[in-house]
N, C-alpha and C. Protein backbone atom coordinates (compact mmCIF):
# COMPACT_ATOMS: atom_id res chain seq x y z
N UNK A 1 0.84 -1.17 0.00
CA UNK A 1 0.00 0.00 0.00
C UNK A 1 0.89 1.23 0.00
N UNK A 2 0.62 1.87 -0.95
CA UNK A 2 1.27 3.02 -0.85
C UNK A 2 0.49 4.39 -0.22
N UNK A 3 1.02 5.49 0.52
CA UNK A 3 0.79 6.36 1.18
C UNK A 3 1.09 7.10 0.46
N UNK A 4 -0.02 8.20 0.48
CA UNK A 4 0.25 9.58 -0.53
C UNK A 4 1.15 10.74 -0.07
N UNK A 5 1.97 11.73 -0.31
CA UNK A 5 2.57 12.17 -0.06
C UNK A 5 1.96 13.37 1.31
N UNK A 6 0.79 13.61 0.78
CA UNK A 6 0.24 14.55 1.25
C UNK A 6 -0.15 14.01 2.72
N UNK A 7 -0.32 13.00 2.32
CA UNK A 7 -0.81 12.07 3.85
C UNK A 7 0.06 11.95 4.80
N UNK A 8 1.36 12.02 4.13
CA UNK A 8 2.85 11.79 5.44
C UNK A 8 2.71 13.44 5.69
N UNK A 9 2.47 14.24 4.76
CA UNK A 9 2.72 15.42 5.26
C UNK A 9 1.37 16.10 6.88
N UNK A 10 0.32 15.52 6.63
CA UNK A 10 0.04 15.63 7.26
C UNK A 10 -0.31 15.26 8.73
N UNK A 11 0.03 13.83 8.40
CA UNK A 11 0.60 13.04 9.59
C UNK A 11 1.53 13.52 10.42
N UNK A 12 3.17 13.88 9.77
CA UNK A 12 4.27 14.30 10.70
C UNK A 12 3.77 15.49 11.10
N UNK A 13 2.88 16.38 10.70
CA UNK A 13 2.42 17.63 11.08
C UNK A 13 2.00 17.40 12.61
N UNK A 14 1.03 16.43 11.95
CA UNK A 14 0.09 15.95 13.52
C UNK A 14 0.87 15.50 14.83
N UNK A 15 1.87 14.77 14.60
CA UNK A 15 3.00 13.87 15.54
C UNK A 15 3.99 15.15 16.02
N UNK A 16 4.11 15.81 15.05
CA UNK A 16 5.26 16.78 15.82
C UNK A 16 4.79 18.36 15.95
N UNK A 17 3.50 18.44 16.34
CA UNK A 17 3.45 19.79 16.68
C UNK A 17 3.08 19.95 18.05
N UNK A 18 2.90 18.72 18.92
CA UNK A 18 3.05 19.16 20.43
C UNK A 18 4.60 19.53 20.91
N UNK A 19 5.67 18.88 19.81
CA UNK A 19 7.49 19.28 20.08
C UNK A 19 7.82 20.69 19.55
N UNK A 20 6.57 21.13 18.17
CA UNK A 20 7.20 22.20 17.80
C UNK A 20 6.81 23.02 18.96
N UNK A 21 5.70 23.01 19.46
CA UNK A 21 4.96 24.82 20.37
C UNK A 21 4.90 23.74 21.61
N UNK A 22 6.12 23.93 22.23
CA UNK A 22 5.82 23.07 23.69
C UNK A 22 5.44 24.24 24.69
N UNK A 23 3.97 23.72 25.32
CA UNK A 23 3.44 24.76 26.18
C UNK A 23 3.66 24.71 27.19
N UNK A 24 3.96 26.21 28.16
CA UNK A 24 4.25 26.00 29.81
C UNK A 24 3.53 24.99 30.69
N UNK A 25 4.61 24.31 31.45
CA UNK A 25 3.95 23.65 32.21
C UNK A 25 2.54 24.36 32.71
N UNK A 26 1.32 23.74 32.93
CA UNK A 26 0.49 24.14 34.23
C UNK A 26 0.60 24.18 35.41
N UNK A 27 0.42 25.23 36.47
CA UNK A 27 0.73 24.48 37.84
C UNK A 27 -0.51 23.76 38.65
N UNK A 28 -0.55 23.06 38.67
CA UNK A 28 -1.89 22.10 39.46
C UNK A 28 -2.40 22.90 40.47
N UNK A 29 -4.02 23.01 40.35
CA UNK A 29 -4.28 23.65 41.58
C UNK A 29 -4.18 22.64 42.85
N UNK A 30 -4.07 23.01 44.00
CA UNK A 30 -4.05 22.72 45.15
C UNK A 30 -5.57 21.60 44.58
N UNK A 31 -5.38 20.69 45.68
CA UNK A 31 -7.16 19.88 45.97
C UNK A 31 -7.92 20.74 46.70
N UNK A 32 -9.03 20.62 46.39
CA UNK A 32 -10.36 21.66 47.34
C UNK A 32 -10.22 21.23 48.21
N UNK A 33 -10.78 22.13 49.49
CA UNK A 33 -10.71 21.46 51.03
C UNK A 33 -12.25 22.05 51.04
N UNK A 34 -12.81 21.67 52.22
CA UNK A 34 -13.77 22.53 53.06
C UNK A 34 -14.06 23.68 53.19
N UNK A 35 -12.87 24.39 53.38
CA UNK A 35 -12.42 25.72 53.51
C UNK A 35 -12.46 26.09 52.00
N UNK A 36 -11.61 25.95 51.32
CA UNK A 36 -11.73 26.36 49.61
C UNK A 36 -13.45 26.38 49.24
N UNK A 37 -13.65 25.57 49.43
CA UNK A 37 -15.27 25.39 48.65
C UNK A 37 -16.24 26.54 49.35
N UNK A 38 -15.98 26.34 50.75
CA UNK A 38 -17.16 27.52 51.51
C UNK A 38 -16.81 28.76 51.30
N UNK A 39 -15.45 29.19 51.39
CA UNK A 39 -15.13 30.36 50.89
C UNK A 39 -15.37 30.89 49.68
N UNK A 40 -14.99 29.75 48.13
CA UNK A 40 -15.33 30.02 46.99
C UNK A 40 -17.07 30.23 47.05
N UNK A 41 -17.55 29.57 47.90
CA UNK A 41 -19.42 29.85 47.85
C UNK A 41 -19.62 31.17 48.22
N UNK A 42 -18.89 31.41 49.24
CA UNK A 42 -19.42 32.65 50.18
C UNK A 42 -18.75 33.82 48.95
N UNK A 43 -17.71 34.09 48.39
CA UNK A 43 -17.52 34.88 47.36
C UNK A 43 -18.22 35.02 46.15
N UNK A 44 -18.76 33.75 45.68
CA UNK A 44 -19.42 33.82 44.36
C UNK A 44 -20.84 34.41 44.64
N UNK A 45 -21.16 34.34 45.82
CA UNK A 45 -22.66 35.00 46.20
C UNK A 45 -22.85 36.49 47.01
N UNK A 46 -21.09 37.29 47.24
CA UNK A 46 -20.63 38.06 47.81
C UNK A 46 -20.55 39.31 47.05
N UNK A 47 -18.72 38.49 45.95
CA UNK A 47 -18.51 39.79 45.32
C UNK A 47 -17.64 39.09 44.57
N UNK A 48 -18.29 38.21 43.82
CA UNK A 48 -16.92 37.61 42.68
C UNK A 48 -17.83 37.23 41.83
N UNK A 49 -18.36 37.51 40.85
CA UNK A 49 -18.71 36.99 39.35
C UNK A 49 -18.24 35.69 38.76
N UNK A 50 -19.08 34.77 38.99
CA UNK A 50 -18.87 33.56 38.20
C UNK A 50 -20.11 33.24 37.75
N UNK A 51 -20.43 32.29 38.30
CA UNK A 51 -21.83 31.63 37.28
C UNK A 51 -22.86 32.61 37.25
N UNK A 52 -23.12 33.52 38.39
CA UNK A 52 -24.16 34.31 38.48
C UNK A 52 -23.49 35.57 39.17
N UNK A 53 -24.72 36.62 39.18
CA UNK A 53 -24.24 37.50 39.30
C UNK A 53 -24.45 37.56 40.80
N UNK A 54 -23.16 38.28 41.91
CA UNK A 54 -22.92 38.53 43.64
C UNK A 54 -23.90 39.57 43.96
N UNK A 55 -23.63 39.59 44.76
CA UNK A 55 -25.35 40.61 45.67
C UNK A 55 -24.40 42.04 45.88
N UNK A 56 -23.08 41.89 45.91
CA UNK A 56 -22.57 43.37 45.91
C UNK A 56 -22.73 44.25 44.26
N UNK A 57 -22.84 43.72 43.28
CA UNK A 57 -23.46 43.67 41.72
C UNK A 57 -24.69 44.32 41.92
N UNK A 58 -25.02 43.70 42.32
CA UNK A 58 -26.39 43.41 42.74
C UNK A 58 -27.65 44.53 42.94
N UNK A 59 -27.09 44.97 44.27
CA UNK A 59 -27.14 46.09 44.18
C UNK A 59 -26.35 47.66 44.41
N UNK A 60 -25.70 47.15 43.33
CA UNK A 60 -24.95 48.73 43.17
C UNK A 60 -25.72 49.72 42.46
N UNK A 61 -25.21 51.13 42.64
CA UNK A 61 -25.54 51.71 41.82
C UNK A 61 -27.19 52.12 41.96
N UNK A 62 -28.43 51.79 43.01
CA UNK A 62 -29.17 51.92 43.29
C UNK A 62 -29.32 53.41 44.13
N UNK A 63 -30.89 54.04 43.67
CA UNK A 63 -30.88 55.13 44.84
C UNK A 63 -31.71 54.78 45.78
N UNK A 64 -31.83 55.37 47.22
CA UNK A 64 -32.97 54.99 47.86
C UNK A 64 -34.33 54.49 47.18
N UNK A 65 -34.85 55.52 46.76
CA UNK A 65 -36.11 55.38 46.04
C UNK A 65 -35.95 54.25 45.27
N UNK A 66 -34.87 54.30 44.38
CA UNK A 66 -35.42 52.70 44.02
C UNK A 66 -35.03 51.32 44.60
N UNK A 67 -34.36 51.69 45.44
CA UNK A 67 -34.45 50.46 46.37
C UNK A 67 -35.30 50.37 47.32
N UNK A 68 -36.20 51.03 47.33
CA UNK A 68 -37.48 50.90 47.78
C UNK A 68 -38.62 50.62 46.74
N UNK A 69 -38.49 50.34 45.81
CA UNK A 69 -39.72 50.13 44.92
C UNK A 69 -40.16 48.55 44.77
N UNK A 70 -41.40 48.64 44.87
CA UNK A 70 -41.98 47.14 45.01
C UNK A 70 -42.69 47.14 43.95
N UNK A 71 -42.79 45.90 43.29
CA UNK A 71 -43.20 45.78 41.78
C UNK A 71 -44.80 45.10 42.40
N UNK A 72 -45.63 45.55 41.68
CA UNK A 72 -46.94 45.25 41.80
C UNK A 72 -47.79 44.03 41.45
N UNK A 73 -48.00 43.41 41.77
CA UNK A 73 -48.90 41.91 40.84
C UNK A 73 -49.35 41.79 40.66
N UNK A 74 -50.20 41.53 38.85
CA UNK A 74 -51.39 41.62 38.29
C UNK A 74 -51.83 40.20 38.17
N UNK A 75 -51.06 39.37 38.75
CA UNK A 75 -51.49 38.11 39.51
C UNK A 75 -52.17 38.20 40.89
N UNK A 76 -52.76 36.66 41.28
CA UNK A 76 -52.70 36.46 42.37
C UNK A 76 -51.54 35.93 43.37
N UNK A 77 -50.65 35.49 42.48
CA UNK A 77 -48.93 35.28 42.96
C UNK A 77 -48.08 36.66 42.72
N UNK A 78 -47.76 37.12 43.95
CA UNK A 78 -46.46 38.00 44.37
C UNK A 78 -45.62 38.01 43.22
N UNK A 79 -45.32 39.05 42.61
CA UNK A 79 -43.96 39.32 41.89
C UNK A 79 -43.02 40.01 42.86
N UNK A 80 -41.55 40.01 43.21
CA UNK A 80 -41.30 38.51 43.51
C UNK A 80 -41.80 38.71 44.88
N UNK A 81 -42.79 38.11 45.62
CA UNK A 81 -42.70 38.68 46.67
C UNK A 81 -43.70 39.61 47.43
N UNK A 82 -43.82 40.40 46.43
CA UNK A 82 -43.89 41.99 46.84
C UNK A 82 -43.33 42.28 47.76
N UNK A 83 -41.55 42.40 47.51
CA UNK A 83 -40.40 43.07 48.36
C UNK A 83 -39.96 43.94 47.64
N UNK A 84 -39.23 44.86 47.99
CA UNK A 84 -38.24 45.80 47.17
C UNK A 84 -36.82 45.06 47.27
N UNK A 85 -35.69 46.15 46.60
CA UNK A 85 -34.53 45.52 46.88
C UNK A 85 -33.96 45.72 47.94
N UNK A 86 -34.66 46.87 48.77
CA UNK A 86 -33.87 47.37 49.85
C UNK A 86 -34.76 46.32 50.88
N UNK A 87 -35.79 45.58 50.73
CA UNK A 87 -36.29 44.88 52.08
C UNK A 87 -35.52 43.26 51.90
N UNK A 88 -34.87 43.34 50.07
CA UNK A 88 -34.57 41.73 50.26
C UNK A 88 -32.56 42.04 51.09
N UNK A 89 -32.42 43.17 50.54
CA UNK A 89 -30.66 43.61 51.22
C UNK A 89 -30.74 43.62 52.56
N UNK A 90 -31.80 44.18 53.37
CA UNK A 90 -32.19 44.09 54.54
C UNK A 90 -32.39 42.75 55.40
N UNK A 91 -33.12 41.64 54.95
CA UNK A 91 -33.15 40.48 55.40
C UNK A 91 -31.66 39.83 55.00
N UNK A 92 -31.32 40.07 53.83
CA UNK A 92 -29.95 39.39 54.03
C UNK A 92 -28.90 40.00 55.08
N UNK A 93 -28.85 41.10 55.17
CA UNK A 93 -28.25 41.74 56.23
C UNK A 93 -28.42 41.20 57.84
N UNK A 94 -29.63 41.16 58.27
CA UNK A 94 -30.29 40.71 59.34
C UNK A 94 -30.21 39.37 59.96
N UNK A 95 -30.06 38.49 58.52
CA UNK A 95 -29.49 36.99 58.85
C UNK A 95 -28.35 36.83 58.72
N UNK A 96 -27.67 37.24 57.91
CA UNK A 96 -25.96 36.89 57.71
C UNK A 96 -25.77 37.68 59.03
N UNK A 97 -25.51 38.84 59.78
CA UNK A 97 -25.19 38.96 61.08
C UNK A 97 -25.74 38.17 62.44
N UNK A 98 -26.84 38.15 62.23
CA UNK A 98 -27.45 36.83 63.09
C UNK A 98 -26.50 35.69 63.36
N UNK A 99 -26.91 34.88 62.25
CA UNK A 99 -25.70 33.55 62.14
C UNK A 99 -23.71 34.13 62.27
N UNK A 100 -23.70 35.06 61.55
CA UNK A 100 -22.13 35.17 62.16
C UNK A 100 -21.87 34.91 63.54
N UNK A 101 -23.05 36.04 63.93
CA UNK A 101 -22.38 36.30 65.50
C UNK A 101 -22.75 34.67 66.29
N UNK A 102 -23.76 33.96 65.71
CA UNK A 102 -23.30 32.32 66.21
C UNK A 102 -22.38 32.17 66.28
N UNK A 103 -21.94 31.77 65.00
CA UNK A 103 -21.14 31.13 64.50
C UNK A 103 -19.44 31.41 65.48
N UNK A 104 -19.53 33.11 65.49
CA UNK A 104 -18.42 33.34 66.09
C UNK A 104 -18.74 32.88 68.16
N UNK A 105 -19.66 33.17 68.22
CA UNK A 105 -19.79 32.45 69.67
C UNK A 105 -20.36 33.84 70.32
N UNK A 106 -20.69 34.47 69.62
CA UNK A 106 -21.05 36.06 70.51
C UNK A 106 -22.58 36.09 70.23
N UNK A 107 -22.99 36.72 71.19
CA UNK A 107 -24.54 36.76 71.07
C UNK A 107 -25.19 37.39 70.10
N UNK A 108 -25.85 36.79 69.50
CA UNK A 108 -26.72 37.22 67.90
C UNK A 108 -27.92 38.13 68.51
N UNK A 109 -28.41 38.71 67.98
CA UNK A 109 -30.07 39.49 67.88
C UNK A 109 -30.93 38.47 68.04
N UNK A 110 -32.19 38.35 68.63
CA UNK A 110 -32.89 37.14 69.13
C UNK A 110 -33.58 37.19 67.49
N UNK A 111 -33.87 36.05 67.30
CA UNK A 111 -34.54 35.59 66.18
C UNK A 111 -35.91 36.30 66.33
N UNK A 112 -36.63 36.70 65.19
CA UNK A 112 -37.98 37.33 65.33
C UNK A 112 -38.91 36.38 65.34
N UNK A 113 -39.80 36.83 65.92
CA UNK A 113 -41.21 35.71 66.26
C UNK A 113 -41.69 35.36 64.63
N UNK A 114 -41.61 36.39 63.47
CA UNK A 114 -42.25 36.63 62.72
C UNK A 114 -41.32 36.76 61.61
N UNK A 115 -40.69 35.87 60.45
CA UNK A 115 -39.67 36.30 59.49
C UNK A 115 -39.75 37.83 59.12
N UNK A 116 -41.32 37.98 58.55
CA UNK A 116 -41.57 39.14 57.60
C UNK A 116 -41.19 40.73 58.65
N UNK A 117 -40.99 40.63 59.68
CA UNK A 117 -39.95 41.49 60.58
C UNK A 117 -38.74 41.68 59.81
N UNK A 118 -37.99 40.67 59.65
CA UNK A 118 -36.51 41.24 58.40
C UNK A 118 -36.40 41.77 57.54
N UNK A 119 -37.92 41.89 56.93
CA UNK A 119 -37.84 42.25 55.30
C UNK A 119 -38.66 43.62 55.90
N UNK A 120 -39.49 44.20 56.38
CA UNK A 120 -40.35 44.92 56.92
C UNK A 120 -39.65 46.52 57.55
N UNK A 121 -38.44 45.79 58.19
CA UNK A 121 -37.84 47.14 58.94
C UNK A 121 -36.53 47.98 57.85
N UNK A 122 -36.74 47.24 56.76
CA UNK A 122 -35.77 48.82 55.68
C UNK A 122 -36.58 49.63 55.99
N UNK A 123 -35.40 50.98 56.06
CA UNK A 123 -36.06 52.31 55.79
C UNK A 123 -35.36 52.67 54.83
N UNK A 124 -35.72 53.15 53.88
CA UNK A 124 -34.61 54.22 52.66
C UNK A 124 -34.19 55.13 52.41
N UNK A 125 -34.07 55.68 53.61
CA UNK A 125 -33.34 56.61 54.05
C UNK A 125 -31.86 56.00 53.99
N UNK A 126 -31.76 55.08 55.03
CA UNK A 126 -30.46 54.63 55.58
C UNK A 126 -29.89 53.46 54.15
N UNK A 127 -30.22 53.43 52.91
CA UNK A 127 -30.21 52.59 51.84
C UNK A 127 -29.04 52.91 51.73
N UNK A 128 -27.94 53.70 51.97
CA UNK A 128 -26.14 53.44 51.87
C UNK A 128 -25.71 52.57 52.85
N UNK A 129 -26.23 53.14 53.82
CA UNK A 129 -25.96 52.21 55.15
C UNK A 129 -25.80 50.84 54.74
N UNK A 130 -26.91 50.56 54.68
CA UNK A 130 -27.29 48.93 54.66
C UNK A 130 -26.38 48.08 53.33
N UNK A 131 -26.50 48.94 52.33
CA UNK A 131 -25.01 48.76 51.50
C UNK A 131 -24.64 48.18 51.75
N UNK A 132 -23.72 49.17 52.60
CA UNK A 132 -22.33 49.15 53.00
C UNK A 132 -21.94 47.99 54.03
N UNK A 133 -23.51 47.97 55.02
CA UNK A 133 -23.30 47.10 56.47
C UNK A 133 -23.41 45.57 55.08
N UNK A 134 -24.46 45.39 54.36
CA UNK A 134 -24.11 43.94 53.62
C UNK A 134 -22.93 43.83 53.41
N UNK A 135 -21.89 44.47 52.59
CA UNK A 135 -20.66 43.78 52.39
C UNK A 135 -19.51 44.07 53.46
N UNK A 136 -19.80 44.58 54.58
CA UNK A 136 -19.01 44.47 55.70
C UNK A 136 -19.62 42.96 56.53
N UNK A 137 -20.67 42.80 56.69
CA UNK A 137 -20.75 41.51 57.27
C UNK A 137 -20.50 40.00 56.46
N UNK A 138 -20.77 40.37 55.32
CA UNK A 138 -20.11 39.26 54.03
C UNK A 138 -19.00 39.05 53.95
N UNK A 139 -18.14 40.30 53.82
CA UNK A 139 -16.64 40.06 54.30
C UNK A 139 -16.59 39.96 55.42
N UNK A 140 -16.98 40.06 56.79
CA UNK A 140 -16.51 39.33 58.11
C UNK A 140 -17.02 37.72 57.64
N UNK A 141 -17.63 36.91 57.41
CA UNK A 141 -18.35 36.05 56.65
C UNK A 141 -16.95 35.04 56.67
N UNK A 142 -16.22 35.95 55.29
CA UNK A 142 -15.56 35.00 54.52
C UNK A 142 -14.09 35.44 55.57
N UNK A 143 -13.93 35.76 56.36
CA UNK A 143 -12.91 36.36 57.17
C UNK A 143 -12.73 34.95 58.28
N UNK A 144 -14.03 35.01 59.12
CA UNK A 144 -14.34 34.32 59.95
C UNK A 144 -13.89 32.65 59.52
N UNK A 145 -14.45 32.07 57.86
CA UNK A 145 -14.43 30.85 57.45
C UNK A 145 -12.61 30.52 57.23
N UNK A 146 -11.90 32.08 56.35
CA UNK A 146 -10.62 31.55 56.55
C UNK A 146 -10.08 31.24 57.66
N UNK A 147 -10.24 32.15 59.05
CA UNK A 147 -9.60 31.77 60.21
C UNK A 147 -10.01 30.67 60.92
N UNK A 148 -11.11 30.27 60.75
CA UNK A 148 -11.80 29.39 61.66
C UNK A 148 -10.87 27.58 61.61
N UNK A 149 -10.81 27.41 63.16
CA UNK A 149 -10.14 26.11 62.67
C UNK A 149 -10.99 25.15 62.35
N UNK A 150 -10.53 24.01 61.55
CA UNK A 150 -11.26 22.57 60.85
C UNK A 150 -12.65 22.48 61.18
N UNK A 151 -12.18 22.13 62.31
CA UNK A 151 -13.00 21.34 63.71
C UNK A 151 -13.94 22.27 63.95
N UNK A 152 -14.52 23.55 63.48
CA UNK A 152 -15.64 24.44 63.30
C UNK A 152 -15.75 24.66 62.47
N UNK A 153 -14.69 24.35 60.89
CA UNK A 153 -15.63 24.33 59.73
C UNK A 153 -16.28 23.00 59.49
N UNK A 154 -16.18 21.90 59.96
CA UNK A 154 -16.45 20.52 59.70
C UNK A 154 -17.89 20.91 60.71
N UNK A 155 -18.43 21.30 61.88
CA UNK A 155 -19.03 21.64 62.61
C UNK A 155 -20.13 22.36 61.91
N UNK A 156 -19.59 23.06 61.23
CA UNK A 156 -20.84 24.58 60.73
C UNK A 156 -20.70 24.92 59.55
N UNK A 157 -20.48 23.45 58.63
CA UNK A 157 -20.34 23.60 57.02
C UNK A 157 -21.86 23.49 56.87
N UNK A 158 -22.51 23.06 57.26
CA UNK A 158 -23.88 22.84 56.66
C UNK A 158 -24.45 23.97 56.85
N UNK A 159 -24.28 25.04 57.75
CA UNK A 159 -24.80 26.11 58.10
C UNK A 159 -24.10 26.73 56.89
N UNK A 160 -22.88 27.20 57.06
CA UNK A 160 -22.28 28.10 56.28
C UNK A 160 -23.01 27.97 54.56
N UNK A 161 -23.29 26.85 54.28
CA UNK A 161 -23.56 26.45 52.78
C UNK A 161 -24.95 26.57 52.48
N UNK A 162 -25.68 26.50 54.15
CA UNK A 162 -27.07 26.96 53.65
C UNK A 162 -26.48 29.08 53.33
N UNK A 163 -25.90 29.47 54.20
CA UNK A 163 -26.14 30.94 54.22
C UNK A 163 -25.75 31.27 52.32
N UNK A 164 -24.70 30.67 52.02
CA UNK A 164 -24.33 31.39 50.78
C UNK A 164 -25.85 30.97 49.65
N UNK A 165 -26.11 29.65 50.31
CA UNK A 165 -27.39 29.51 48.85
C UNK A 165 -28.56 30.07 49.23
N UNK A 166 -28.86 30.49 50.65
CA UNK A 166 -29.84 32.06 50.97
C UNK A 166 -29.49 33.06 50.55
N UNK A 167 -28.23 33.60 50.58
CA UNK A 167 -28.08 34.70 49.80
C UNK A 167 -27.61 34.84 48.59
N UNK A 168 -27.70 33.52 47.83
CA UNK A 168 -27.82 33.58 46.07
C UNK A 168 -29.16 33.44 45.89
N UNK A 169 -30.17 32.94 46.97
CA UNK A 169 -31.46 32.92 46.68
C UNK A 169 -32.06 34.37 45.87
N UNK A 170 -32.03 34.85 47.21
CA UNK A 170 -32.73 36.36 47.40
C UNK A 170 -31.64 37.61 46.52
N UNK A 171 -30.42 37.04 46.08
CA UNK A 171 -29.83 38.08 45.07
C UNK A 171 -30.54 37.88 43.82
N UNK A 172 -31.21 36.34 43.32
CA UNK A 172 -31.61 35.97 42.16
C UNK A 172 -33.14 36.95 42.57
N UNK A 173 -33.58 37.39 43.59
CA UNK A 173 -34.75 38.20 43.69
C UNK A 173 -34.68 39.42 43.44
N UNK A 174 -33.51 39.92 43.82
CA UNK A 174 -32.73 41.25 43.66
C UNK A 174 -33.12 42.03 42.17
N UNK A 175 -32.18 40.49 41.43
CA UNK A 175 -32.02 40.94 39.80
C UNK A 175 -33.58 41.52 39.03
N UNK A 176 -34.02 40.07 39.88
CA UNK A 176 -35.31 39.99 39.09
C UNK A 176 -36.04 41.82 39.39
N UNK A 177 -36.32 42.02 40.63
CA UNK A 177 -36.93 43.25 40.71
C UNK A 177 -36.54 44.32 40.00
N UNK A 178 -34.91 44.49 39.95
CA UNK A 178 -34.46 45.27 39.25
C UNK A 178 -34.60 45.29 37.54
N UNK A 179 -34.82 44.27 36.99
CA UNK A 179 -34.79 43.90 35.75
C UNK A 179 -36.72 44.89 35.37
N UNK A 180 -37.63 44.24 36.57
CA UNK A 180 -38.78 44.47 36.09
C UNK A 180 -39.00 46.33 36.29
N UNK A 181 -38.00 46.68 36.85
CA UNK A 181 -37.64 48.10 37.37
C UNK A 181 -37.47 48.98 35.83
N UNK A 182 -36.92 47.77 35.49
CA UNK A 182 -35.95 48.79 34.64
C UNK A 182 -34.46 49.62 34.95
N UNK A 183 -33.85 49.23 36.32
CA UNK A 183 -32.96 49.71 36.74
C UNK A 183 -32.03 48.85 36.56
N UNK A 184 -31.82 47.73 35.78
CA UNK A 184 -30.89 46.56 35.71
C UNK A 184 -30.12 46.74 34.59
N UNK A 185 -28.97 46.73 34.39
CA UNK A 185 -27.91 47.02 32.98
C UNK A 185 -27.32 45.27 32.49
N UNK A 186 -28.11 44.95 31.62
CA UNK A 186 -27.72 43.55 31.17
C UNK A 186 -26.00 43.34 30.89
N UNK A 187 -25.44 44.34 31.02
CA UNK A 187 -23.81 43.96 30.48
C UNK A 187 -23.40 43.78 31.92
N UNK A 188 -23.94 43.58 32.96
CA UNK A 188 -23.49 43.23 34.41
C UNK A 188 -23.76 41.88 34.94
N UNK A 189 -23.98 41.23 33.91
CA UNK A 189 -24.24 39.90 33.83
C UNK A 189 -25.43 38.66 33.44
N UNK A 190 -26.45 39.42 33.84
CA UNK A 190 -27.64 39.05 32.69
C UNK A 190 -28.55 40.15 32.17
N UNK A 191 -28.68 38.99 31.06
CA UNK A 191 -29.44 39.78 30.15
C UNK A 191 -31.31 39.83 30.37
């Protein structure tokens, strides 16, 4: 059997072009731990852009007034809710400090008899505030998970992993209000 010329040519092409362009080694990431994963959760729902968009995204760039605006329902089902963004930043605020101060061993705010208490007490006035207090307690959050030894992340992983997928919950509520607002800029991550 004879082989066509063109055929060796493209053969040795194939065989020797991982020798011609030899690429930098990779360096292996580390293996995930406990710690890696809760932290990567608590950031991706914080202030790091990956699959979805973080609640500091989220709501940026908002004024009082419209973080007070509640979208109306021409249903008999709540759009989303009937919360604003400033009552869903507010409950996240209210629980992520709650559970920290567990978590850290210091006495939390007593739990309310009544959830709709968390979402209820924004005022929008103080709508920088609360900002600002979300990603100060998010970063104590992810502060707390790096320092914390094993033996309390192995302890309060199930906690910690509910908090980040509560507050990717209620950021995916965020968007939504904002989107039906009209205050949402699709090049910030969805469209």
């Amino acid at each position: 059997m004879r082989i066509k010329p063109t055929r060796v040519a493209v053969l040795a092409l194939l065989l020797l072009t991982p020798f011609a362009h030899p690429q930098a080694p990779t360096k292996p990431e580390p293996p995930a731990t406990l710690r890696s994963i809760l932290l990567a959760q608590l950031h991706s729902t914080h202030d790091k852009a990956e699959w979805f968009v973080p609640v500091n995204t989220a709501v940026a760039n908002l004024t009082p007034e419209q973080a007070r605006w509640i979208p109306k329902s021409e249903t008999p089902n709540p759009a989303p809710a009937d919360h604003s963004v400033g009552m869903l930043a507010y409950h996240l605020l209210f629980w992520n400090t709650n559970a920290l101060a567990k978590f850290k061993g210091e006495k939390a705010p007593p739990d309310p008899a009544d959830n709709t208490e968390t979402f209820n007490k924004f005022d929008a006035s103080n709508w920088p505030d609360t900002v600002r207090k979300l990603d100060a307690v998010l970063t104590a959050w992810e502060q707390a998970v790096a320092a914390a030894p094993d033996s309390k992340l192995a302890a309060e992983a199930a906690t910690i992993a509910h908090i980040g997928t509560h507050n990717a919950y209620h950021t995916g509520q965020i968007l939504e209000i904002r989107k039906l607002q009209g205050s949402w800029e699709p090049n910030k991550g969805v469209k």
